[in-house]
PDB file of N, CA and C in Angstrom:
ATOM      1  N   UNK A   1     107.129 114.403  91.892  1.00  0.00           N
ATOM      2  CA  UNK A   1     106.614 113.931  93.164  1.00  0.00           C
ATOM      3  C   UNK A   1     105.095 113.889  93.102  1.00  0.00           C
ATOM      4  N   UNK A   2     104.645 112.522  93.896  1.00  0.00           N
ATOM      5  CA  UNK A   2     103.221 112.744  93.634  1.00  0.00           C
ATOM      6  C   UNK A   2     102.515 113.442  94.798  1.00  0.00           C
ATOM      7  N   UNK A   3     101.274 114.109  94.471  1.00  0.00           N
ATOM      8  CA  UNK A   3     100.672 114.819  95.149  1.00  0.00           C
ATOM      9  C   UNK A   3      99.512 113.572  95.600  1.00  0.00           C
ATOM     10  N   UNK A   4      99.439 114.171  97.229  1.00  0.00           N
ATOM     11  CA  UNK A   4      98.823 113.600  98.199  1.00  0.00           C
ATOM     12  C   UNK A   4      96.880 113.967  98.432  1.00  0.00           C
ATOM     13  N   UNK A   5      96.479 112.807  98.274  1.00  0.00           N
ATOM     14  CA  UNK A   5      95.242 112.958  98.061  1.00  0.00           C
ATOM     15  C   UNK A   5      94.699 111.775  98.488  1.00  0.00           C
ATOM     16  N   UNK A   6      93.967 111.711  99.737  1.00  0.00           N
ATOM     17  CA  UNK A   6      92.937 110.732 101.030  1.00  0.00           C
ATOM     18  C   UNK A   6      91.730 110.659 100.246  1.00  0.00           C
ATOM     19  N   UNK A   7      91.341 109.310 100.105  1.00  0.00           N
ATOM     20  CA  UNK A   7      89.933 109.110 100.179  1.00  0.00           C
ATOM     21  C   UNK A   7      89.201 108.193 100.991  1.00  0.00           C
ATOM     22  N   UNK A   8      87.672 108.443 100.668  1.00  0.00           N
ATOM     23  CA  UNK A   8      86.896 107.506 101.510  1.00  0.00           C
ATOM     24  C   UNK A   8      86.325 106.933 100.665  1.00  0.00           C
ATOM     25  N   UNK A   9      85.747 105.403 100.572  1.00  0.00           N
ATOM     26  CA  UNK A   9      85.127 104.479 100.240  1.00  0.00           C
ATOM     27  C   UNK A   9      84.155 103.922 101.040  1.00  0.00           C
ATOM     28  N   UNK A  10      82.622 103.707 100.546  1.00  0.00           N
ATOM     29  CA  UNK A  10      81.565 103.103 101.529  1.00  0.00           C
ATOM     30  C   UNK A  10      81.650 101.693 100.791  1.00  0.00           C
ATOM     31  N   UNK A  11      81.703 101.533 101.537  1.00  0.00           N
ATOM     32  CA  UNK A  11      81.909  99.467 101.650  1.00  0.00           C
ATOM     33  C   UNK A  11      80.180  99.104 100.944  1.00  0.00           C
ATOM     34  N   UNK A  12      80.152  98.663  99.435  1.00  0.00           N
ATOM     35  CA  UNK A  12      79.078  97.996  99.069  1.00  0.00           C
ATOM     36  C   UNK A  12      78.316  99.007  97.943  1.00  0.00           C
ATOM     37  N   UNK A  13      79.151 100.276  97.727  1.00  0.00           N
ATOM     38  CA  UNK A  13      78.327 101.526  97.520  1.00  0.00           C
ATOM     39  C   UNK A  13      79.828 101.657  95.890  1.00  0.00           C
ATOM     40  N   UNK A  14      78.470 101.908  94.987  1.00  0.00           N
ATOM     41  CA  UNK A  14      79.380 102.847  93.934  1.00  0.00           C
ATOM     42  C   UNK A  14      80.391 103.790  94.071  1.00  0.00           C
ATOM     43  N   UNK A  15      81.628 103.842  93.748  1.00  0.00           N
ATOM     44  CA  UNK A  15      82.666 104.734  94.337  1.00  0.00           C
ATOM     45  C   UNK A  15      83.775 105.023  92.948  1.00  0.00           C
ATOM     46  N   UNK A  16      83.367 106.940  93.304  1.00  0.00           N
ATOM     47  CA  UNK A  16      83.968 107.339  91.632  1.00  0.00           C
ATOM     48  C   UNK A  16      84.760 108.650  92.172  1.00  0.00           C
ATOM     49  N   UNK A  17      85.993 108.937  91.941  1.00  0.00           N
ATOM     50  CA  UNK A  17      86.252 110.395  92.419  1.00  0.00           C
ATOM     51  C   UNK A  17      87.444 111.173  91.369  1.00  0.00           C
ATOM     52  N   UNK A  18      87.168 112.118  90.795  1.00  0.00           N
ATOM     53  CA  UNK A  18      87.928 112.648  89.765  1.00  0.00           C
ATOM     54  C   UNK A  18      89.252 113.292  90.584  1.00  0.00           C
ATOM     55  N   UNK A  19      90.381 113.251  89.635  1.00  0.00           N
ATOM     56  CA  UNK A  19      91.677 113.938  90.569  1.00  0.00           C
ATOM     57  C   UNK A  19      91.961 114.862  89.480  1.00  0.00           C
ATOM     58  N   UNK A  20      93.054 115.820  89.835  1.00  0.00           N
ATOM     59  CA  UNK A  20      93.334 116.724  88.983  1.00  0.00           C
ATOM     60  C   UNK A  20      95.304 116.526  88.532  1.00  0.00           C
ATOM     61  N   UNK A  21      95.560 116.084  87.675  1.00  0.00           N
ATOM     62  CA  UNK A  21      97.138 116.637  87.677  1.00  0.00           C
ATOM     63  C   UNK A  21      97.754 117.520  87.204  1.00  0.00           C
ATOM     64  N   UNK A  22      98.425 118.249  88.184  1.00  0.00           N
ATOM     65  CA  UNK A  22      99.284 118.988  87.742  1.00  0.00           C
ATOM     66  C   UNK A  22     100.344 119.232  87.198  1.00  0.00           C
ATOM     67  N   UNK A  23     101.532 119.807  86.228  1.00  0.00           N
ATOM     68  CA  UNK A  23     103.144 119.843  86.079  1.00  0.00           C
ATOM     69  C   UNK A  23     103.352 120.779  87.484  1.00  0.00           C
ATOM     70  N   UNK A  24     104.905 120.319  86.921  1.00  0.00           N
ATOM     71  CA  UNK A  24     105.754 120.923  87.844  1.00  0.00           C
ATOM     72  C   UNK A  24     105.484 122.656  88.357  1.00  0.00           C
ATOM     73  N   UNK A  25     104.432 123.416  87.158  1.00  0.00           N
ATOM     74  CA  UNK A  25     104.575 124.967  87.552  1.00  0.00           C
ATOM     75  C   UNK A  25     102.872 124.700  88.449  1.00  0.00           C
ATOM     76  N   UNK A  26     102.044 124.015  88.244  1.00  0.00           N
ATOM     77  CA  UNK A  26     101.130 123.851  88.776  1.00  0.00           C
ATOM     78  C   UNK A  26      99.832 124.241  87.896  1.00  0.00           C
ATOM     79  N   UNK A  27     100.004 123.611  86.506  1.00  0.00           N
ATOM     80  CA  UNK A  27      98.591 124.012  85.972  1.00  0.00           C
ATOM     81  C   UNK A  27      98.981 122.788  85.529  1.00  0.00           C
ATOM     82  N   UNK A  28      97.378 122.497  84.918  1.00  0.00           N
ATOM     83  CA  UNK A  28      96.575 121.355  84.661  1.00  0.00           C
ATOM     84  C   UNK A  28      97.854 120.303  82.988  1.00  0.00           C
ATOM     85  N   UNK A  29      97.853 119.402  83.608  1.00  0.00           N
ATOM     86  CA  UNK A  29      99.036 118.721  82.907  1.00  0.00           C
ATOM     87  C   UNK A  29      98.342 117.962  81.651  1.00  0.00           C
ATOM     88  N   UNK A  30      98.580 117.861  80.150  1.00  0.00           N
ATOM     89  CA  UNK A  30      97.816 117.766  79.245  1.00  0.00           C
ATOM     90  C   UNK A  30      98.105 116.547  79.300  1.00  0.00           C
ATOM     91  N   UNK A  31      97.085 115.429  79.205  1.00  0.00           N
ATOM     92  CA  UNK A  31      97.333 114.053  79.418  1.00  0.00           C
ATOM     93  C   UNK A  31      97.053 113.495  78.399  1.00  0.00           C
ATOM     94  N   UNK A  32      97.058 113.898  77.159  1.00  0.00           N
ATOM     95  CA  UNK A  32      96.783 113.687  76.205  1.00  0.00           C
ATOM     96  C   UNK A  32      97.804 112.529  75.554  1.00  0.00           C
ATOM     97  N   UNK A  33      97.390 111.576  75.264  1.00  0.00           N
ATOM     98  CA  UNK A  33      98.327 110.115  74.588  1.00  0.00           C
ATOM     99  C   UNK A  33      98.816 109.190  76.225  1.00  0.00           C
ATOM    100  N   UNK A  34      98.612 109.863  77.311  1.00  0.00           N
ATOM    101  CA  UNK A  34      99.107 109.086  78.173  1.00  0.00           C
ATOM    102  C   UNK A  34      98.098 107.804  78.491  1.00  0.00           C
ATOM    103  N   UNK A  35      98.636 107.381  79.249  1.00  0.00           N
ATOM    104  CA  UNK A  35      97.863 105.770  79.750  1.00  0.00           C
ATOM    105  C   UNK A  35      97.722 105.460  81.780  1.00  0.00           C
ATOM    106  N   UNK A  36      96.813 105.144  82.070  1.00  0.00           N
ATOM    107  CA  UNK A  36      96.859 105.597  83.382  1.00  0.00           C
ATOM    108  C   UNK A  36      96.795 103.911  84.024  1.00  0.00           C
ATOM    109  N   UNK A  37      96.889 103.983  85.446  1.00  0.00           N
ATOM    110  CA  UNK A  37      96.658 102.334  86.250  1.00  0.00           C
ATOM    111  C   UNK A  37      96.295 103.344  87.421  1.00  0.00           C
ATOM    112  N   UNK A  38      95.333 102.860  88.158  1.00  0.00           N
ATOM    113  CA  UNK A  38      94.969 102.622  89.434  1.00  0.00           C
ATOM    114  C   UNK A  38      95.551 101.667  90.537  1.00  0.00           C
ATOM    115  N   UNK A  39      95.557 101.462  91.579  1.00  0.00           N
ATOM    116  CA  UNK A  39      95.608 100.483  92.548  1.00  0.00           C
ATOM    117  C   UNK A  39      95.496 100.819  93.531  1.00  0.00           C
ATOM    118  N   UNK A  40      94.858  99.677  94.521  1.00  0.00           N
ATOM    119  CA  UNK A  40      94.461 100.135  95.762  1.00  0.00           C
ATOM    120  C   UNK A  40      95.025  98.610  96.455  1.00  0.00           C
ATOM    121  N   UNK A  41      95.844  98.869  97.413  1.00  0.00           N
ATOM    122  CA  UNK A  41      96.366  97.478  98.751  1.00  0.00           C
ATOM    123  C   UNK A  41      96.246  97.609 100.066  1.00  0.00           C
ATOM    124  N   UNK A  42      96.169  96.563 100.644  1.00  0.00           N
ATOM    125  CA  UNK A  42      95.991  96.925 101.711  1.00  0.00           C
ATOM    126  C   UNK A  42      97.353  97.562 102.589  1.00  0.00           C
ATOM    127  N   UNK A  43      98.813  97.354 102.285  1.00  0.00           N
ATOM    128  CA  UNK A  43     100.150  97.723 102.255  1.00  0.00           C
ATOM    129  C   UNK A  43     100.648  97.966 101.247  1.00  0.00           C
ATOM    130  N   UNK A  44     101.607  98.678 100.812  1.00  0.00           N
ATOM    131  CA  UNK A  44     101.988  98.366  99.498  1.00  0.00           C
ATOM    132  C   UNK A  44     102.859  97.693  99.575  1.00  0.00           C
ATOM    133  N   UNK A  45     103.454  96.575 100.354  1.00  0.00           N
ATOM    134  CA  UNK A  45     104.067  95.957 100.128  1.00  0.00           C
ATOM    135  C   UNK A  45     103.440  94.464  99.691  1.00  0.00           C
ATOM    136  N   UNK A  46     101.953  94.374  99.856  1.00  0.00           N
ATOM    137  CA  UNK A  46     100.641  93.316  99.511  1.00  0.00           C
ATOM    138  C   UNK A  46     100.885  93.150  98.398  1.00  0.00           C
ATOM    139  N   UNK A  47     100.665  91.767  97.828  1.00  0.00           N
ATOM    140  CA  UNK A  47     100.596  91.042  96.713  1.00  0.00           C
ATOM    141  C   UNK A  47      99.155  91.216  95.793  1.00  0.00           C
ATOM    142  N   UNK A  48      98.241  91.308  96.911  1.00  0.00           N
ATOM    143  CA  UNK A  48      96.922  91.129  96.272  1.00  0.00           C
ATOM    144  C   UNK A  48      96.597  92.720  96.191  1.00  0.00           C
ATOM    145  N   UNK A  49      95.882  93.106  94.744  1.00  0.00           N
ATOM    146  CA  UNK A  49      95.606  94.273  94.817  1.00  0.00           C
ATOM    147  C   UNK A  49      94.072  94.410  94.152  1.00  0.00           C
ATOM    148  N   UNK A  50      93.639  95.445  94.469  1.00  0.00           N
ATOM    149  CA  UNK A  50      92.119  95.895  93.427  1.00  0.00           C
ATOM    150  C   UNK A  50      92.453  96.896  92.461  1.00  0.00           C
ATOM    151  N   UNK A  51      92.273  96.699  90.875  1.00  0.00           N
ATOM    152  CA  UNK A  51      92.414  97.494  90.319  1.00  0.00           C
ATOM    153  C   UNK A  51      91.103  98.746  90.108  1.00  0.00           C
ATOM    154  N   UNK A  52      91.543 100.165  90.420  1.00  0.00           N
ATOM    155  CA  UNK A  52      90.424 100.715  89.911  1.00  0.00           C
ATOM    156  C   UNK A  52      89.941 101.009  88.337  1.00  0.00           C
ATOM    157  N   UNK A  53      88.599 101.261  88.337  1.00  0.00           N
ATOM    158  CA  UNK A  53      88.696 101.654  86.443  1.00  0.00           C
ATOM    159  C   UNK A  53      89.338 103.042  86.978  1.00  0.00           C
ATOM    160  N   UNK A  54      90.098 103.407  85.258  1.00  0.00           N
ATOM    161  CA  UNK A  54      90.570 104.622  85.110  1.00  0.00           C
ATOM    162  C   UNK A  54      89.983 105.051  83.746  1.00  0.00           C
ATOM    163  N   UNK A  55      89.191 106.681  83.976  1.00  0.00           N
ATOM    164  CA  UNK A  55      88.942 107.386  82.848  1.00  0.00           C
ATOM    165  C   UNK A  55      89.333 108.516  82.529  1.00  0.00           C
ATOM    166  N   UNK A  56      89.858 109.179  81.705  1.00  0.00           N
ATOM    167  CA  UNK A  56      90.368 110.485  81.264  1.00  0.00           C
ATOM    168  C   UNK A  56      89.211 111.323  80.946  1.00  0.00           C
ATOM    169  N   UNK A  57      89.389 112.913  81.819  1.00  0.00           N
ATOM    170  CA  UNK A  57      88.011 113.506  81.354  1.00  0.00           C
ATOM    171  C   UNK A  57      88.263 114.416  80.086  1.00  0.00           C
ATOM    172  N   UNK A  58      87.155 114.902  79.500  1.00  0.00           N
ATOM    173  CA  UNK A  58      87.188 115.147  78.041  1.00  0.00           C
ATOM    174  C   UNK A  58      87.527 116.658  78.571  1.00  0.00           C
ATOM    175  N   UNK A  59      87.960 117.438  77.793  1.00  0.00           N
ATOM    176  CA  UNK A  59      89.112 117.035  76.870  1.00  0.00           C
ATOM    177  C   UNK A  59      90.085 116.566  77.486  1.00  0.00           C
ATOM    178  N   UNK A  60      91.208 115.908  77.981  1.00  0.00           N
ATOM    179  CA  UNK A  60      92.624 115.945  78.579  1.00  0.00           C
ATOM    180  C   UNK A  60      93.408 116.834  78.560  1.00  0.00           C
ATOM    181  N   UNK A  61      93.528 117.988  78.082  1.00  0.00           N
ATOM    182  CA  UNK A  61      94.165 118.976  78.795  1.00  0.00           C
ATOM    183  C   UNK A  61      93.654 119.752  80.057  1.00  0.00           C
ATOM    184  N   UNK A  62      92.396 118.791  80.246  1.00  0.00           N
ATOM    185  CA  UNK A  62      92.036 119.740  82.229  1.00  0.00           C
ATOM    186  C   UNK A  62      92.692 118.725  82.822  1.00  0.00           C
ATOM    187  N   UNK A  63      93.791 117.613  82.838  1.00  0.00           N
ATOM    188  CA  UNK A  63      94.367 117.022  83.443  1.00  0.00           C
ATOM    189  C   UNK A  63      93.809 116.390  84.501  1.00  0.00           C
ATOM    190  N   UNK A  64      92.409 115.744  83.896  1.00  0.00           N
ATOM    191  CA  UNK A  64      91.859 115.148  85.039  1.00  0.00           C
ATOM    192  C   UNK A  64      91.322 113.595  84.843  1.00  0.00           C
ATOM    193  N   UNK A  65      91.611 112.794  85.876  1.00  0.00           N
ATOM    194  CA  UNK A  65      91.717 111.914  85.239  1.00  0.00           C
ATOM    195  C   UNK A  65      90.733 111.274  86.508  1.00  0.00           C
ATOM    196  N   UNK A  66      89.384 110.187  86.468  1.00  0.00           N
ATOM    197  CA  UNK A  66      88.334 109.410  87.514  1.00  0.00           C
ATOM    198  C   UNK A  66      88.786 108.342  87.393  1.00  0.00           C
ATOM    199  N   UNK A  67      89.224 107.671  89.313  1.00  0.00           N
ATOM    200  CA  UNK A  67      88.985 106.380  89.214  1.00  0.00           C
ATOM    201  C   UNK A  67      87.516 106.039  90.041  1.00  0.00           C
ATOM    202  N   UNK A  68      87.481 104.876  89.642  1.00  0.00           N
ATOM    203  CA  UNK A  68      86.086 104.482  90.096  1.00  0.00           C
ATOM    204  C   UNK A  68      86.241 102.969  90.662  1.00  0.00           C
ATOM    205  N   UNK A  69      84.879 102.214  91.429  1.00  0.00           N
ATOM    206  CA  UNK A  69      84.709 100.518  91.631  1.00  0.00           C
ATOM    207  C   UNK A  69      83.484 100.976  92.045  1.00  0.00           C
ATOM    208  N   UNK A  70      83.293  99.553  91.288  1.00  0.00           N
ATOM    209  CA  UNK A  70      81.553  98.818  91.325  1.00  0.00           C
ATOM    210  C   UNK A  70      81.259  98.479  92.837  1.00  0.00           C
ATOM    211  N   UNK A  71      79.707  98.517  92.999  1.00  0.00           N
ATOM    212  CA  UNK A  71      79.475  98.159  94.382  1.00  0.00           C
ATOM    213  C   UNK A  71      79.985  96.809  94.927  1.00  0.00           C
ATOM    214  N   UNK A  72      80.392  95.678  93.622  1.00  0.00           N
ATOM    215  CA  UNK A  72      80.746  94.374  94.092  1.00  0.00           C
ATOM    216  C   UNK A  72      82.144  94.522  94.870  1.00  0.00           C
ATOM    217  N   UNK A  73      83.099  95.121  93.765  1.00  0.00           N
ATOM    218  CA  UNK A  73      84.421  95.661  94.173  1.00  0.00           C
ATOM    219  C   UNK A  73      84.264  96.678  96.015  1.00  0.00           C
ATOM    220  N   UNK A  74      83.748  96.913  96.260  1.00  0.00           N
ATOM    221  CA  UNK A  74      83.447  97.641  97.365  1.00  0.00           C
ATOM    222  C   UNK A  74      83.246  97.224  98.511  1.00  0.00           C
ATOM    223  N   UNK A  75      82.168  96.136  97.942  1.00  0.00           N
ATOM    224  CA  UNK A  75      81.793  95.030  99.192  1.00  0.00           C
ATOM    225  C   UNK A  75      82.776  93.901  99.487  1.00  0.00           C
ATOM    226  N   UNK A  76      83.260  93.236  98.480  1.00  0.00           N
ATOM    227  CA  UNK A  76      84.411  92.587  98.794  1.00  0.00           C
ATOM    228  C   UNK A  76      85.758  93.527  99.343  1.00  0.00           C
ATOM    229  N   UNK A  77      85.694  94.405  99.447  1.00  0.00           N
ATOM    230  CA  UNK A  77      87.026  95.392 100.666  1.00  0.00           C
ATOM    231  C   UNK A  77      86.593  94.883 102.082  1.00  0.00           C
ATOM    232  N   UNK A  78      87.660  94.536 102.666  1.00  0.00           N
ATOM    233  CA  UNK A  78      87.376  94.942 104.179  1.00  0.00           C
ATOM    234  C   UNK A  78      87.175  95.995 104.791  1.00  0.00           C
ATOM    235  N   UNK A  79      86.016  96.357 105.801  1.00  0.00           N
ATOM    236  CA  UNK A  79      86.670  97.804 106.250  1.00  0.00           C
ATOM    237  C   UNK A  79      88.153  98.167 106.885  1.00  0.00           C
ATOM    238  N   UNK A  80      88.229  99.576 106.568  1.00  0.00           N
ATOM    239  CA  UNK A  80      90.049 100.144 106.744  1.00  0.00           C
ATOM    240  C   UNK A  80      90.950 100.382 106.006  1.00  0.00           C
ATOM    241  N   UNK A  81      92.420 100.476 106.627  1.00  0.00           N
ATOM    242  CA  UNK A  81      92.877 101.873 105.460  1.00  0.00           C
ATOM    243  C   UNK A  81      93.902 100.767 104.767  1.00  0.00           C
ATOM    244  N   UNK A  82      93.608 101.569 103.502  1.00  0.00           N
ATOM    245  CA  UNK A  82      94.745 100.880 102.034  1.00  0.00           C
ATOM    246  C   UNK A  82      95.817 101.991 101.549  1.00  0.00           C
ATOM    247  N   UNK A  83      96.433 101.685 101.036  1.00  0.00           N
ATOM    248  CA  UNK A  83      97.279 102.506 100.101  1.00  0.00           C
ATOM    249  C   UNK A  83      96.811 102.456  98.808  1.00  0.00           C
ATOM    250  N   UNK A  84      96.576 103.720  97.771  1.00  0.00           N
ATOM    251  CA  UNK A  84      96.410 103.970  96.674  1.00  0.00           C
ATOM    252  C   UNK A  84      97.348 104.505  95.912  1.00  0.00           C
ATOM    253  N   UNK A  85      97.683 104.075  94.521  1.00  0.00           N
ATOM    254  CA  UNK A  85      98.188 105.514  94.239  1.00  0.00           C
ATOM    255  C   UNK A  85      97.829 105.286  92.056  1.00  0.00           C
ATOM    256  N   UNK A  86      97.814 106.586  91.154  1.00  0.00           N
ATOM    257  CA  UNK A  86      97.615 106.517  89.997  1.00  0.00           C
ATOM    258  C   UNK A  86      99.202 106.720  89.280  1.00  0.00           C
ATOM    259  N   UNK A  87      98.930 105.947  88.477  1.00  0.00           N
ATOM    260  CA  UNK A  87     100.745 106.064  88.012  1.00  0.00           C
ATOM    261  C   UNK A  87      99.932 106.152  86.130  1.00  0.00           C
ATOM    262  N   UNK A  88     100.804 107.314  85.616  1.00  0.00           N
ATOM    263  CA  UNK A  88     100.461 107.722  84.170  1.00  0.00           C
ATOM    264  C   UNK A  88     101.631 107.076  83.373  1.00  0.00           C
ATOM    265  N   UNK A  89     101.432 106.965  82.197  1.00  0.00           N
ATOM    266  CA  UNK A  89     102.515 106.309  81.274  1.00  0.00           C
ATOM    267  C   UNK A  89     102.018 107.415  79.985  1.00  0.00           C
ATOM    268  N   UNK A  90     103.726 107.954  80.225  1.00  0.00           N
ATOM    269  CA  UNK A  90     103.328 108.777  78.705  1.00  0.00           C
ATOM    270  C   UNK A  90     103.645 107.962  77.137  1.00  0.00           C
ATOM    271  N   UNK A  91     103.531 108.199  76.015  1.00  0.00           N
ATOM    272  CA  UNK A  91     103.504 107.808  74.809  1.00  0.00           C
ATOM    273  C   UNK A  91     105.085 107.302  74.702  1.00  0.00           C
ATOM    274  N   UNK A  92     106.001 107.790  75.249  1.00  0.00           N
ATOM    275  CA  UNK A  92     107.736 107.564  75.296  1.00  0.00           C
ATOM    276  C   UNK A  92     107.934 106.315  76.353  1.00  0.00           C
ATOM    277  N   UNK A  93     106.212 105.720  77.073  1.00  0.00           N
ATOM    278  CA  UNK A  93     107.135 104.573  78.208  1.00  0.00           C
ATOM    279  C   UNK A  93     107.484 105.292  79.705  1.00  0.00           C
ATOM    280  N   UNK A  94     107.620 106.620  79.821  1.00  0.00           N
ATOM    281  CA  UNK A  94     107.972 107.278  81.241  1.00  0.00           C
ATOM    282  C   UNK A  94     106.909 107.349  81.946  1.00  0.00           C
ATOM    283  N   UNK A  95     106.776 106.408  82.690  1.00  0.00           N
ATOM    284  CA  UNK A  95     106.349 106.174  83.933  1.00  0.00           C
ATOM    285  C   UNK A  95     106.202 107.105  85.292  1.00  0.00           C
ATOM    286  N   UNK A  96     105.124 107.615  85.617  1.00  0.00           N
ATOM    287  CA  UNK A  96     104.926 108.493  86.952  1.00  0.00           C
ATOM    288  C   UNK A  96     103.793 108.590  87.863  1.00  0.00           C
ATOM    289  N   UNK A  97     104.262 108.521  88.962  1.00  0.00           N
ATOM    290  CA  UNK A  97     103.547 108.307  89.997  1.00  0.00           C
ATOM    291  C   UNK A  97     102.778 109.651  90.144  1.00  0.00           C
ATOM    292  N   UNK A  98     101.482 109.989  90.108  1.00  0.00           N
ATOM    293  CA  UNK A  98     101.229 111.257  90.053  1.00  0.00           C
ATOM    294  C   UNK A  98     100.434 111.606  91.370  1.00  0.00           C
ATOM    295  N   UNK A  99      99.592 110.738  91.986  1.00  0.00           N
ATOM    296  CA  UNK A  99      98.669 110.938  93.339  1.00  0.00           C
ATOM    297  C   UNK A  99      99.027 109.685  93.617  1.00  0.00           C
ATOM    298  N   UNK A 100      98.748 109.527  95.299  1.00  0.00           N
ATOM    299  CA  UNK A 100      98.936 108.435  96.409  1.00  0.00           C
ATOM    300  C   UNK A 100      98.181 109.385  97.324  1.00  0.00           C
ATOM    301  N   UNK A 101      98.002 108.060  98.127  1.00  0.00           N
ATOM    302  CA  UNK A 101      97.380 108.552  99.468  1.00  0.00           C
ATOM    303  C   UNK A 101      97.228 107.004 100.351  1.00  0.00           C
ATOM    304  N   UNK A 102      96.078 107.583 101.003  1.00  0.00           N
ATOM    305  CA  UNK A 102      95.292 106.481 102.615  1.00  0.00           C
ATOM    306  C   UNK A 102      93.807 106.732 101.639  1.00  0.00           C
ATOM    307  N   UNK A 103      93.626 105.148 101.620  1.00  0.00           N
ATOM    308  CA  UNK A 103      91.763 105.095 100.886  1.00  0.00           C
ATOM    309  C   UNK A 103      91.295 104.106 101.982  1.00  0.00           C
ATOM    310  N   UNK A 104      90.240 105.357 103.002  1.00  0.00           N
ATOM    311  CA  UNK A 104      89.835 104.252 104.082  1.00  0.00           C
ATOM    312  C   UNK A 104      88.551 103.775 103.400  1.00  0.00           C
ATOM    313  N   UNK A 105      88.425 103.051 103.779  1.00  0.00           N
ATOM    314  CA  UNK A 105      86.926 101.855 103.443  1.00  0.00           C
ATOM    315  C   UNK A 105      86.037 101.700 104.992  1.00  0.00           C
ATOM    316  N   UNK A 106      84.666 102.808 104.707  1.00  0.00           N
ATOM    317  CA  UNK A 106      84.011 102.738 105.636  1.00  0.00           C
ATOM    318  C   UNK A 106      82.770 101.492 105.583  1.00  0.00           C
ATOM    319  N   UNK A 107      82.980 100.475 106.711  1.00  0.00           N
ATOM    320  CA  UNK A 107      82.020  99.755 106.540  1.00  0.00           C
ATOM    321  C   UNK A 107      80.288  99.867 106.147  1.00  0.00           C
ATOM    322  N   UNK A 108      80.074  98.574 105.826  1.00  0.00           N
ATOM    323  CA  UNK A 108      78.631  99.084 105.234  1.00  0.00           C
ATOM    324  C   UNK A 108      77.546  98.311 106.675  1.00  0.00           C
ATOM    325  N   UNK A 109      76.103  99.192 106.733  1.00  0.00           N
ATOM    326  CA  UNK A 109      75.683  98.797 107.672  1.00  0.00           C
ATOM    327  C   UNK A 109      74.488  98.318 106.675  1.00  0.00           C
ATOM    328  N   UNK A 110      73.909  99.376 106.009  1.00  0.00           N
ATOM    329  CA  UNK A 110      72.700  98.226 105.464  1.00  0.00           C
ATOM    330  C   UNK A 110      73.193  97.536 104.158  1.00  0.00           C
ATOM    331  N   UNK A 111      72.439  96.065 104.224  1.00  0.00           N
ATOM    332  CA  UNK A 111      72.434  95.498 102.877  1.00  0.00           C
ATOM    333  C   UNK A 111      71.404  94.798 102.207  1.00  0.00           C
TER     334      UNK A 111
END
């Protein structure tokens, strides 16, 4: 099951936030050989999506893995709330949803 985790996004502004995964006993899950995807929609039932970058932090056994978007990616969001979530792919093809949440997008006032 994935663990639940809200973010905020400033509309126009660099946006990077590291997550942590856990196994099932609750320590840091070695992500080592896995492969990660981002996405952010405005439903998840939306066609159109933004991919985030995804980076693995060194070493991968702190099970932590940053997504990030460029200020362009940012500014093209509308303000308001999306669905996110990171799905890992281990070396065998098994597929898992590991964090989701609500990624609100706070509008931008200066530009």
């Amino acid at each position: 099951m994935a663990s639940i985790s809200n973010i905020f996004i400033d509309q126009g502004a660099t946006f990077s936030t590291t997550l942590t995964v856990n196994d099932s006993s609750g320590s840091a899950l070695d992500l080592t050989n896995f492969t990660a995807i981002a996405q952010l929609r405005k439903s998840p039932s939306s066609s159109t999506s933004v991919s985030f970058t995804v980076a693995f932090v060194s070493p991968r056994s702190t099970g932590q893995i940053t997504i990030s978007l460029t200020p362009t990616q940012t500014t093209a969001l509308e303000a308001g709330r999306y669905n996110y979530d990171v799905l890992i792919t281990s070396g065998a093809s098994v597929k898992t949803r590991v964090v989701e949440g609500i990624a609100t997008v706070n509008p931008a006032v200066s530009r």
